[in-house]
C-alpha atoms as a PDB file:
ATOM      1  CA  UNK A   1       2.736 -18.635  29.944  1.00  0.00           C
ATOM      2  CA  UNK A   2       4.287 -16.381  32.921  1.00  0.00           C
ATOM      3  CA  UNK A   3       3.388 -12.934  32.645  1.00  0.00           C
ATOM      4  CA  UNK A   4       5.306  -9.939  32.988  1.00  0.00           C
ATOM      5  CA  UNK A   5       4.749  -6.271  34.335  1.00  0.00           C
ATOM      6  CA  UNK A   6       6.680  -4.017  32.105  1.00  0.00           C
ATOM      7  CA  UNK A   7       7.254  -0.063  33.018  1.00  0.00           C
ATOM      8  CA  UNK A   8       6.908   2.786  30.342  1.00  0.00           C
ATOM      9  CA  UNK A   9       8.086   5.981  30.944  1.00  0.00           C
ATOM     10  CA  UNK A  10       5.812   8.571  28.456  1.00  0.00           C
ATOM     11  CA  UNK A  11       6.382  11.682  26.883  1.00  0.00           C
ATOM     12  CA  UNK A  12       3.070  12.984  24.735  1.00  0.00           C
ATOM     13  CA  UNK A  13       2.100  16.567  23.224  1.00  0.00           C
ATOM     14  CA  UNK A  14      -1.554  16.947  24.767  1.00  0.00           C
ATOM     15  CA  UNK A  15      -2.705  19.415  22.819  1.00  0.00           C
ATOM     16  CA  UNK A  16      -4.682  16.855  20.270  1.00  0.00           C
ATOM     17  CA  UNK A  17      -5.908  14.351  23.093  1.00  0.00           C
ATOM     18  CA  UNK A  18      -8.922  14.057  25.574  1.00  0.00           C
ATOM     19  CA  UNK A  19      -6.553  13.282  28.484  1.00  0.00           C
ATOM     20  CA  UNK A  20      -4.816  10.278  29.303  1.00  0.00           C
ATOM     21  CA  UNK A  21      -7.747   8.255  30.733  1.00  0.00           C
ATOM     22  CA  UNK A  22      -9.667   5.754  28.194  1.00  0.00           C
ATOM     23  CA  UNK A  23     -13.014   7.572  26.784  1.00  0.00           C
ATOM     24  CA  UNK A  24     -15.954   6.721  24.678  1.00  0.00           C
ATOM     25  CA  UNK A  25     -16.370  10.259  22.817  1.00  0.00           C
ATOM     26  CA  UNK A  26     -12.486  11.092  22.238  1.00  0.00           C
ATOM     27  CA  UNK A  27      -9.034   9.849  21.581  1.00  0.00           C
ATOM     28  CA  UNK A  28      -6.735   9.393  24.268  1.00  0.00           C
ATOM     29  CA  UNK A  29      -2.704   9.012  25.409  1.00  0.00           C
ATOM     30  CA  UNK A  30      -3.939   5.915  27.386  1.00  0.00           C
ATOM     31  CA  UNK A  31      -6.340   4.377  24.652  1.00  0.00           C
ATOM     32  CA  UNK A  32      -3.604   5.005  21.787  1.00  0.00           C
ATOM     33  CA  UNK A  33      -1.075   2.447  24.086  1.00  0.00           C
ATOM     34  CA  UNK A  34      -3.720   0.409  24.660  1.00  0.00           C
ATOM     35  CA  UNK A  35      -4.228  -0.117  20.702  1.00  0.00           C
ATOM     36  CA  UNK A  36      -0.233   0.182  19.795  1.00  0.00           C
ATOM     37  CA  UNK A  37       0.469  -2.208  22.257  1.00  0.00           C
ATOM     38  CA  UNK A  38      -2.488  -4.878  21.742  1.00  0.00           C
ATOM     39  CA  UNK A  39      -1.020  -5.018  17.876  1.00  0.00           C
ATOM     40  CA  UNK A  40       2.732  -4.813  18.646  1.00  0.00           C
ATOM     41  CA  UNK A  41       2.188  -8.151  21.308  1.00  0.00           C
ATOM     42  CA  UNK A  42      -0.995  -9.679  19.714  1.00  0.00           C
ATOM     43  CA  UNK A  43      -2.439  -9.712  23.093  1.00  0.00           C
ATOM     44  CA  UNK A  44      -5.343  -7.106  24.806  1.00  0.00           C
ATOM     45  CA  UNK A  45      -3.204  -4.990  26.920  1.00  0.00           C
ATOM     46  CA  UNK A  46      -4.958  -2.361  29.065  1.00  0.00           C
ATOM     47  CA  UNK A  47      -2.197   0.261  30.292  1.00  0.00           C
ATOM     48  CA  UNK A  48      -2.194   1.333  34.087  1.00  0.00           C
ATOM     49  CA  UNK A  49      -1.032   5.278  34.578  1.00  0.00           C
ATOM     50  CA  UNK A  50       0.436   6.852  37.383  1.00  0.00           C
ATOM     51  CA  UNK A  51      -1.079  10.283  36.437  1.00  0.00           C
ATOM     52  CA  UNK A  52      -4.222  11.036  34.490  1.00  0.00           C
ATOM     53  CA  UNK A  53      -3.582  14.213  33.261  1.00  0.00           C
ATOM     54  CA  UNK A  54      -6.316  16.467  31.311  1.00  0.00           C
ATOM     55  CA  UNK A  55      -7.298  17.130  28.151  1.00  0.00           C
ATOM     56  CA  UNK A  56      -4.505  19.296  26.563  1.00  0.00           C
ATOM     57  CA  UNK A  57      -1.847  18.697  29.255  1.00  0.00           C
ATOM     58  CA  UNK A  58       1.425  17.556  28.165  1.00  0.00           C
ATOM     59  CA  UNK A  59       4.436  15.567  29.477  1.00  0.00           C
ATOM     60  CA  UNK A  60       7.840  14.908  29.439  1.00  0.00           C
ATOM     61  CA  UNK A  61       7.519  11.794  32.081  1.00  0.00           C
ATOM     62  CA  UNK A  62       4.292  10.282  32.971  1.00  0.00           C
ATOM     63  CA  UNK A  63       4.810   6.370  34.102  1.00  0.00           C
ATOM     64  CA  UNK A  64       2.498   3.834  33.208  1.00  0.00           C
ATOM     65  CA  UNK A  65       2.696  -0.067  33.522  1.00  0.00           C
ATOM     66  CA  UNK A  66       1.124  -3.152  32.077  1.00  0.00           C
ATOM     67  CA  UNK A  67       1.163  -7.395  32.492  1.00  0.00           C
ATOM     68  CA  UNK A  68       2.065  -8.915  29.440  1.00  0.00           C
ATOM     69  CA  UNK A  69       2.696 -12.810  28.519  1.00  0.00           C
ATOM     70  CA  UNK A  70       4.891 -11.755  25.024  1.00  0.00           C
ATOM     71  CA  UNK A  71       8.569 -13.328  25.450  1.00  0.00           C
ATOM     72  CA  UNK A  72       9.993  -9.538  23.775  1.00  0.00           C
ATOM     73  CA  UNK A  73      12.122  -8.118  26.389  1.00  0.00           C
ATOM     74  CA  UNK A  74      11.438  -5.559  28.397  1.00  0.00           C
ATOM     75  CA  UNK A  75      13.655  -2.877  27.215  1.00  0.00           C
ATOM     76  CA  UNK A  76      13.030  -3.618  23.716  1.00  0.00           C
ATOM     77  CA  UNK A  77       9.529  -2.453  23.615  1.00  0.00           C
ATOM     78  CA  UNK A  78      10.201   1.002  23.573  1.00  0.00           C
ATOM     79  CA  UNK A  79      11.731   0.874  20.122  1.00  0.00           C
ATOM     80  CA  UNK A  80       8.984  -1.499  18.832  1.00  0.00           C
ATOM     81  CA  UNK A  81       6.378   0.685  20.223  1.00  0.00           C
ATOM     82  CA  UNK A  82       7.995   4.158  18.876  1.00  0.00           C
ATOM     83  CA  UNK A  83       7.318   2.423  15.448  1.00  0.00           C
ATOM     84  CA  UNK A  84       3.786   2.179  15.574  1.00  0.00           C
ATOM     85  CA  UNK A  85       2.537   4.968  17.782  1.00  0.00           C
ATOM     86  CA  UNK A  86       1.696   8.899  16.839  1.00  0.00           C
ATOM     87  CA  UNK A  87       4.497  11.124  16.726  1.00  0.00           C
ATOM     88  CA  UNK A  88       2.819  13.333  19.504  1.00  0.00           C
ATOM     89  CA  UNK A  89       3.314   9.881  22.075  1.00  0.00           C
ATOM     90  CA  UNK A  90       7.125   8.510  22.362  1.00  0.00           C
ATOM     91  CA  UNK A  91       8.541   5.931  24.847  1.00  0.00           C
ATOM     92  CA  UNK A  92      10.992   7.367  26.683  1.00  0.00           C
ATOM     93  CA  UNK A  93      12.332   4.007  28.487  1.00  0.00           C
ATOM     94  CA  UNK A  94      10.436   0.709  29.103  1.00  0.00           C
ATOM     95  CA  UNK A  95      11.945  -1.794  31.962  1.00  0.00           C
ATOM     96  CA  UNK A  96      10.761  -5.150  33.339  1.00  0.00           C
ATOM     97  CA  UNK A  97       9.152  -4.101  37.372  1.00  0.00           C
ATOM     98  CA  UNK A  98       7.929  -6.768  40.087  1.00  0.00           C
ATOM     99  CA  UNK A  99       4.773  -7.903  39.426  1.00  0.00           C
ATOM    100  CA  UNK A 100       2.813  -5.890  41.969  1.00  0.00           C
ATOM    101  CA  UNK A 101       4.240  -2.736  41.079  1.00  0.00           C
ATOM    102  CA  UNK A 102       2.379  -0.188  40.473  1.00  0.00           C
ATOM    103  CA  UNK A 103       2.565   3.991  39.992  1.00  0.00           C
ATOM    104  CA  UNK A 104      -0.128   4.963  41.988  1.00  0.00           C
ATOM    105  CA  UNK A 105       0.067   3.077  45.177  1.00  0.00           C
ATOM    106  CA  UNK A 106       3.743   4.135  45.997  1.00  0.00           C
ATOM    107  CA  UNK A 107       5.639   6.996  47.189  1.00  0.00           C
ATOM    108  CA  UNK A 108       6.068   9.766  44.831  1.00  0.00           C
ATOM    109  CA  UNK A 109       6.816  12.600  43.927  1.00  0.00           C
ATOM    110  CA  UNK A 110       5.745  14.509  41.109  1.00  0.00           C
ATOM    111  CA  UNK A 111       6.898  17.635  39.310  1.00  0.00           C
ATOM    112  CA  UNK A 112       4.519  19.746  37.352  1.00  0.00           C
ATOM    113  CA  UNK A 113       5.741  23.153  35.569  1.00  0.00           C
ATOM    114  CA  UNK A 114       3.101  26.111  34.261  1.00  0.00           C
ATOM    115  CA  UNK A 115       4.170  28.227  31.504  1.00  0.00           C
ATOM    116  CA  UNK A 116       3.210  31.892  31.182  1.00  0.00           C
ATOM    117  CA  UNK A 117       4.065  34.276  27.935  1.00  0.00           C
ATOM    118  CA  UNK A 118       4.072  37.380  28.935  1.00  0.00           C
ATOM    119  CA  UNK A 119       4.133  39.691  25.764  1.00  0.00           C
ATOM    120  CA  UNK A 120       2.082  42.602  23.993  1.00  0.00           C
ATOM    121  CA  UNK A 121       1.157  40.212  21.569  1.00  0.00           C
ATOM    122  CA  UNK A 122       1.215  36.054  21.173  1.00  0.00           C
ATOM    123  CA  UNK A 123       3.974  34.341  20.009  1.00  0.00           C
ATOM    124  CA  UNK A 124       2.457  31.715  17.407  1.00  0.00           C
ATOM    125  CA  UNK A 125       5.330  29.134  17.477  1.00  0.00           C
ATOM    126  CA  UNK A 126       3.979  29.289  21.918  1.00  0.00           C
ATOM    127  CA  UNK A 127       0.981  29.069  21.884  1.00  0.00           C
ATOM    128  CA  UNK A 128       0.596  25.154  22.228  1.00  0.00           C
ATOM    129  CA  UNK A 129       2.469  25.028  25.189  1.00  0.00           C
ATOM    130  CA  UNK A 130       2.297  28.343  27.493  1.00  0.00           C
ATOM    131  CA  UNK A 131      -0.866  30.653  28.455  1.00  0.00           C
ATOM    132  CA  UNK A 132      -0.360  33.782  26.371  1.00  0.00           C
ATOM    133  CA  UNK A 133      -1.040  36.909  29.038  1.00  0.00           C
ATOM    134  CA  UNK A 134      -0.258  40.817  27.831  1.00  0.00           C
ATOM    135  CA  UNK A 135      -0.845  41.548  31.971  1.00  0.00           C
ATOM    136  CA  UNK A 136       1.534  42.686  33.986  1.00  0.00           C
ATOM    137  CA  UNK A 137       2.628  40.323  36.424  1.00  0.00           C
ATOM    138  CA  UNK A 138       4.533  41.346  39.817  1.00  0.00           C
ATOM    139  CA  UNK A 139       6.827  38.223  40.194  1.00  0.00           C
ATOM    140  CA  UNK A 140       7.353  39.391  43.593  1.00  0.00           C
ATOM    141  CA  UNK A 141       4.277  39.330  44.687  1.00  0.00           C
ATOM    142  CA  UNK A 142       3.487  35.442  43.518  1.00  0.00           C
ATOM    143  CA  UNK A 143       6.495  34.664  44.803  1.00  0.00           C
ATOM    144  CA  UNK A 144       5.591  35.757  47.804  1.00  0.00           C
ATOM    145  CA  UNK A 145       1.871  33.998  47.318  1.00  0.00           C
ATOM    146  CA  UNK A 146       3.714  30.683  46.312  1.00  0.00           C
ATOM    147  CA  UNK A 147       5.630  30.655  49.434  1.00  0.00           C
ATOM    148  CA  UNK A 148       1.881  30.179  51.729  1.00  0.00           C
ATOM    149  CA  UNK A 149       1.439  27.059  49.520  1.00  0.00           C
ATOM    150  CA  UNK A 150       4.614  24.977  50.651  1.00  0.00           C
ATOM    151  CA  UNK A 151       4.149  22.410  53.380  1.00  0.00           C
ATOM    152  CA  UNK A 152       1.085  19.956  54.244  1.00  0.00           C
ATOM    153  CA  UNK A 153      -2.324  22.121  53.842  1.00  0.00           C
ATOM    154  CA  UNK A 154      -6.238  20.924  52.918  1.00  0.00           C
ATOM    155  CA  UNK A 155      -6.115  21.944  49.143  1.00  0.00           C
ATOM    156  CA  UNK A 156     -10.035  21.442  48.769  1.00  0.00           C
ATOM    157  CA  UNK A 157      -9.656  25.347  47.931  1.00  0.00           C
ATOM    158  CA  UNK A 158      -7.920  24.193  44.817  1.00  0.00           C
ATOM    159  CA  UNK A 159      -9.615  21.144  43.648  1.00  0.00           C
ATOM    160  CA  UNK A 160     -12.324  21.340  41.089  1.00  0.00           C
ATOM    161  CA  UNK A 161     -15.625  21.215  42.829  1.00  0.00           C
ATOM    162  CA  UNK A 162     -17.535  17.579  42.843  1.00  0.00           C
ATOM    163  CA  UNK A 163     -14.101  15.824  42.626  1.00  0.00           C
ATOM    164  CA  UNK A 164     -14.931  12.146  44.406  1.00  0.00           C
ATOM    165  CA  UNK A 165     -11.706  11.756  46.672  1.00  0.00           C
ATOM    166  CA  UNK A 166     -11.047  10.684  50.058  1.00  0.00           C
ATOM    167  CA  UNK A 167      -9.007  13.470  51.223  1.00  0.00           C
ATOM    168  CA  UNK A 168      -8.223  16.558  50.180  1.00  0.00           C
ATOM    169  CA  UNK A 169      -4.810  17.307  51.835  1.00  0.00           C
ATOM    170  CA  UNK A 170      -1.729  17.003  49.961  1.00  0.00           C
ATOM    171  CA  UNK A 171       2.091  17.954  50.201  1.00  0.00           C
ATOM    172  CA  UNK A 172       3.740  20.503  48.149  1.00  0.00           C
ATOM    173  CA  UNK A 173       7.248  20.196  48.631  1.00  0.00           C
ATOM    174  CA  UNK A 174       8.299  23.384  46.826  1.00  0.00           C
ATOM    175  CA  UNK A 175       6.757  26.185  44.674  1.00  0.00           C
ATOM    176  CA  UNK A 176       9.137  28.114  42.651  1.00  0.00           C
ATOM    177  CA  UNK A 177       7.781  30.849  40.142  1.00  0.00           C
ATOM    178  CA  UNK A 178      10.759  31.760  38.351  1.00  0.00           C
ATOM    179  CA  UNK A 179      11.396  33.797  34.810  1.00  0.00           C
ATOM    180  CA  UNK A 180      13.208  32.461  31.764  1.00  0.00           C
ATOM    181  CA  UNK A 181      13.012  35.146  29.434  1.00  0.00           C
ATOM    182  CA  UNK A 182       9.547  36.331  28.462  1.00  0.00           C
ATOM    183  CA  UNK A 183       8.502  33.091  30.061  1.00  0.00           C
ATOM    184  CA  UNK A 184       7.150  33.064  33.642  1.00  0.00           C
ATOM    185  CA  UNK A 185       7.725  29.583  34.782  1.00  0.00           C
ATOM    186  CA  UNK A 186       5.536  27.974  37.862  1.00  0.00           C
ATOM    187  CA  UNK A 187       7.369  24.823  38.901  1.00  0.00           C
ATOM    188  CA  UNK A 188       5.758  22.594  41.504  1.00  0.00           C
ATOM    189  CA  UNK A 189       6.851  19.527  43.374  1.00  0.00           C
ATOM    190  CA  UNK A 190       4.308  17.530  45.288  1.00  0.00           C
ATOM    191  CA  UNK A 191       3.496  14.221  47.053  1.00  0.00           C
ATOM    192  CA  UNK A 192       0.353  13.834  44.611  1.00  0.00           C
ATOM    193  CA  UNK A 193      -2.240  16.704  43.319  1.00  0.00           C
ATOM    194  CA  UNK A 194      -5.709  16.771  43.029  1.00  0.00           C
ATOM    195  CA  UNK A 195      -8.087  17.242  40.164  1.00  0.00           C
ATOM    196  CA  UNK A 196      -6.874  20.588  38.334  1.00  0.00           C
ATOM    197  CA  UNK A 197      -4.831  21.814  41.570  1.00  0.00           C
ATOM    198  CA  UNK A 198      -1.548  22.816  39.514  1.00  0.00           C
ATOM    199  CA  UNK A 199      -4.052  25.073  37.210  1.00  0.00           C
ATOM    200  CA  UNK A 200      -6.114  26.217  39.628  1.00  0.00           C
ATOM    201  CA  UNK A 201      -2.579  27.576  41.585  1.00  0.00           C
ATOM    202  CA  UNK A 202      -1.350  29.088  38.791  1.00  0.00           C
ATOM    203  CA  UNK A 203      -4.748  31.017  37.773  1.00  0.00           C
ATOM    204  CA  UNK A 204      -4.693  31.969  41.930  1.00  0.00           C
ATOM    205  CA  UNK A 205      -0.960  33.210  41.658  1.00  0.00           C
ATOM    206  CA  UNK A 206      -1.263  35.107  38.460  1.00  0.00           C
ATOM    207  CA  UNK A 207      -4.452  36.713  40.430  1.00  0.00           C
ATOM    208  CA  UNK A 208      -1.600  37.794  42.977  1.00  0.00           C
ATOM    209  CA  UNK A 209       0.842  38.681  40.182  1.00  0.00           C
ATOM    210  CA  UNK A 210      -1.890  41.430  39.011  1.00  0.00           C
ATOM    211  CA  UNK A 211      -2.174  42.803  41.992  1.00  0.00           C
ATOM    212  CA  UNK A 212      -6.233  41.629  42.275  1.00  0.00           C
ATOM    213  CA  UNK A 213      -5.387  39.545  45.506  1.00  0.00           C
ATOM    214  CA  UNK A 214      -2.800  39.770  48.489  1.00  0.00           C
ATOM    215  CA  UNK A 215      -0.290  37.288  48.871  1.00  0.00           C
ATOM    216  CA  UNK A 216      -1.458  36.755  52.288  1.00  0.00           C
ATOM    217  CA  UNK A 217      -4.535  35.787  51.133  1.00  0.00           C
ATOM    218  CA  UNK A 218      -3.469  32.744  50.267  1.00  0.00           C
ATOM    219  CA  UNK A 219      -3.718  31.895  53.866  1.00  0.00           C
ATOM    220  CA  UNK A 220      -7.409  32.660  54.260  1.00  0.00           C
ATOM    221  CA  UNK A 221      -8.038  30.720  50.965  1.00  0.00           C
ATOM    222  CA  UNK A 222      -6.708  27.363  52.494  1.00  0.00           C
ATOM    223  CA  UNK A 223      -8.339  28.086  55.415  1.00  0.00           C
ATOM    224  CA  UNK A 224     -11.859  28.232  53.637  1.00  0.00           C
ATOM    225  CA  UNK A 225     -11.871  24.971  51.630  1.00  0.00           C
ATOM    226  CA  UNK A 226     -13.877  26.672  49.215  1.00  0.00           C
ATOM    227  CA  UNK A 227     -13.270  26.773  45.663  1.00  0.00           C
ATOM    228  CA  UNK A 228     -14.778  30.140  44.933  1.00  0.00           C
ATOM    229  CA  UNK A 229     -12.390  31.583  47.225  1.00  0.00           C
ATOM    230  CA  UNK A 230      -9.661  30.113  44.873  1.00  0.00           C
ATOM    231  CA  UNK A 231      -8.529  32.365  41.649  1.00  0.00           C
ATOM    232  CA  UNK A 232      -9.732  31.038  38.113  1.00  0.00           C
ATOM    233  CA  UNK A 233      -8.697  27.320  36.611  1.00  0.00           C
ATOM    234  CA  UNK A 234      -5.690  28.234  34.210  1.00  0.00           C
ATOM    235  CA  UNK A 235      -5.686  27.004  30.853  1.00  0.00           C
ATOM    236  CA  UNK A 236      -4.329  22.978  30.333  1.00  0.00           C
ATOM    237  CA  UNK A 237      -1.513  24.156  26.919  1.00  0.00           C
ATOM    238  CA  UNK A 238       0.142  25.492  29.766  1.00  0.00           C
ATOM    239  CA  UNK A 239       0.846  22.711  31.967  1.00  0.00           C
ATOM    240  CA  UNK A 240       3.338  19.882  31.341  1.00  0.00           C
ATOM    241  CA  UNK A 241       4.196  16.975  34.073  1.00  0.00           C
ATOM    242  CA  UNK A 242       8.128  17.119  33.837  1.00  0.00           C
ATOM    243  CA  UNK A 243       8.774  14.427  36.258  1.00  0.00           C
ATOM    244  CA  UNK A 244       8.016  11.746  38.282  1.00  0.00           C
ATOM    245  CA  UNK A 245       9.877  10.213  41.534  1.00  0.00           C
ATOM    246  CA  UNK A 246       9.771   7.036  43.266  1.00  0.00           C
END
């Protein structure tokens, strides 16, 4: 029987999952497809994701695609698959793609946003999806930061040491750190992003917003490719993946 590739578009709440990549020692977004779908189309389906995102990283958009022989069309899987999966995953749209589509090997662009709190105290009905802070934080000033980030730069600065990847320069397109209410919002649009770069920016602008760095240090810490030079990895309930562009 001819297969098919079909395209899901994915929404999850990370908080209660080990990433989206398949594990041995903890439930994933990925693995809880993979088992939804295998018993929705009787077949072993292994789901292919444009974005692995952490453990405790959430999102509104993340694509992922898979070949499938079932004769169920395309845009009816999302409703089947709604039925069976956790309420923390939900389809958001599933379409039939050529059959050598895939996420990862075309051009993208991806939207990531990093919630801040900023309050005396935590706000309970938050706290799964922003990074609580009672610091002061000059909005200026990582404004000011963000705006050395935009543009083609070597990011090894803000990729997790030991990451295994063939280069380490990427494109932000823009970096906007904007407030909504007691809410300081970082939103980032980029060509691709290595392993905890959104995080690690955020921890290195909130290091700006407190006054502990210059924003024209930013400069320098490009220019060292060294991740101690690089503020602290921010926490994942703050980070969601709002969007992705083909």
């Amino acid at each position: 029987m001819e297969k098919k590739r079909v395209k899901l578009v994915v929404a999850y709440d990370g908080t209660d999952y080990h990433g989206w990549q398949v594990q041995d020692n903890g439930i994933t977004v990925a693995g809880e497809l993979n088992r939804c779908l295998t018993d929705l189309l009787q077949e072993k389906i292994e789901v292919m994701g444009a974005s692995r995102t952490d453990a405790g990283v959430h999102a509104l958009g993340n694509v992922a695609v898979f070949d499938t022989t079932s004769r169920m069309p395309a845009d009816k899987i999302s409703y089947a698959l709604n039925q069976r999966l956790p309420e923390a995953i939900r389809i958001q749209a599933s379409s039939q793609v050529a059959p050598d589509w895939h996420p990862r090997y075309c051009h993208s662009r991806k939207t990531y946003e990093y919630r801040i709190y900023r309050a005396p105290f935590p706000m309970p009905t938050r706290r799964l999806y922003t990074h609580f802070t009672y610091h002061d934080l000059d909005v200026g000033r990582m404004q000011e930061a963000a705006a050395y980030l935009e543009g083609e730069h070597d990011f090894k600065s803000f990729c997790q040491a030991g990451a295994q990847v063939e280069s380490t320069v990427r494109c932000i397109h823009s970096l906007v750190v904007e407030e909504q209410g007691p809410e300081l919002v970082i939103r980032v649009c980029g060509n691709g992003f290595l392993y905890n770069m959104v995080r690690i920016i955020a921890g290195t602008l909130m290091e700006a917003g407190m006054g502990r760095c210059q924003p024209e240090s930013m400069a320098d810490i490009l220019a060292a490719r060294d991740r101690s030079m690089a503020g602290p990895t921010a926490p994942a309930r703050g980070l969601t993946l709002v969007k992705y562009e083909f």
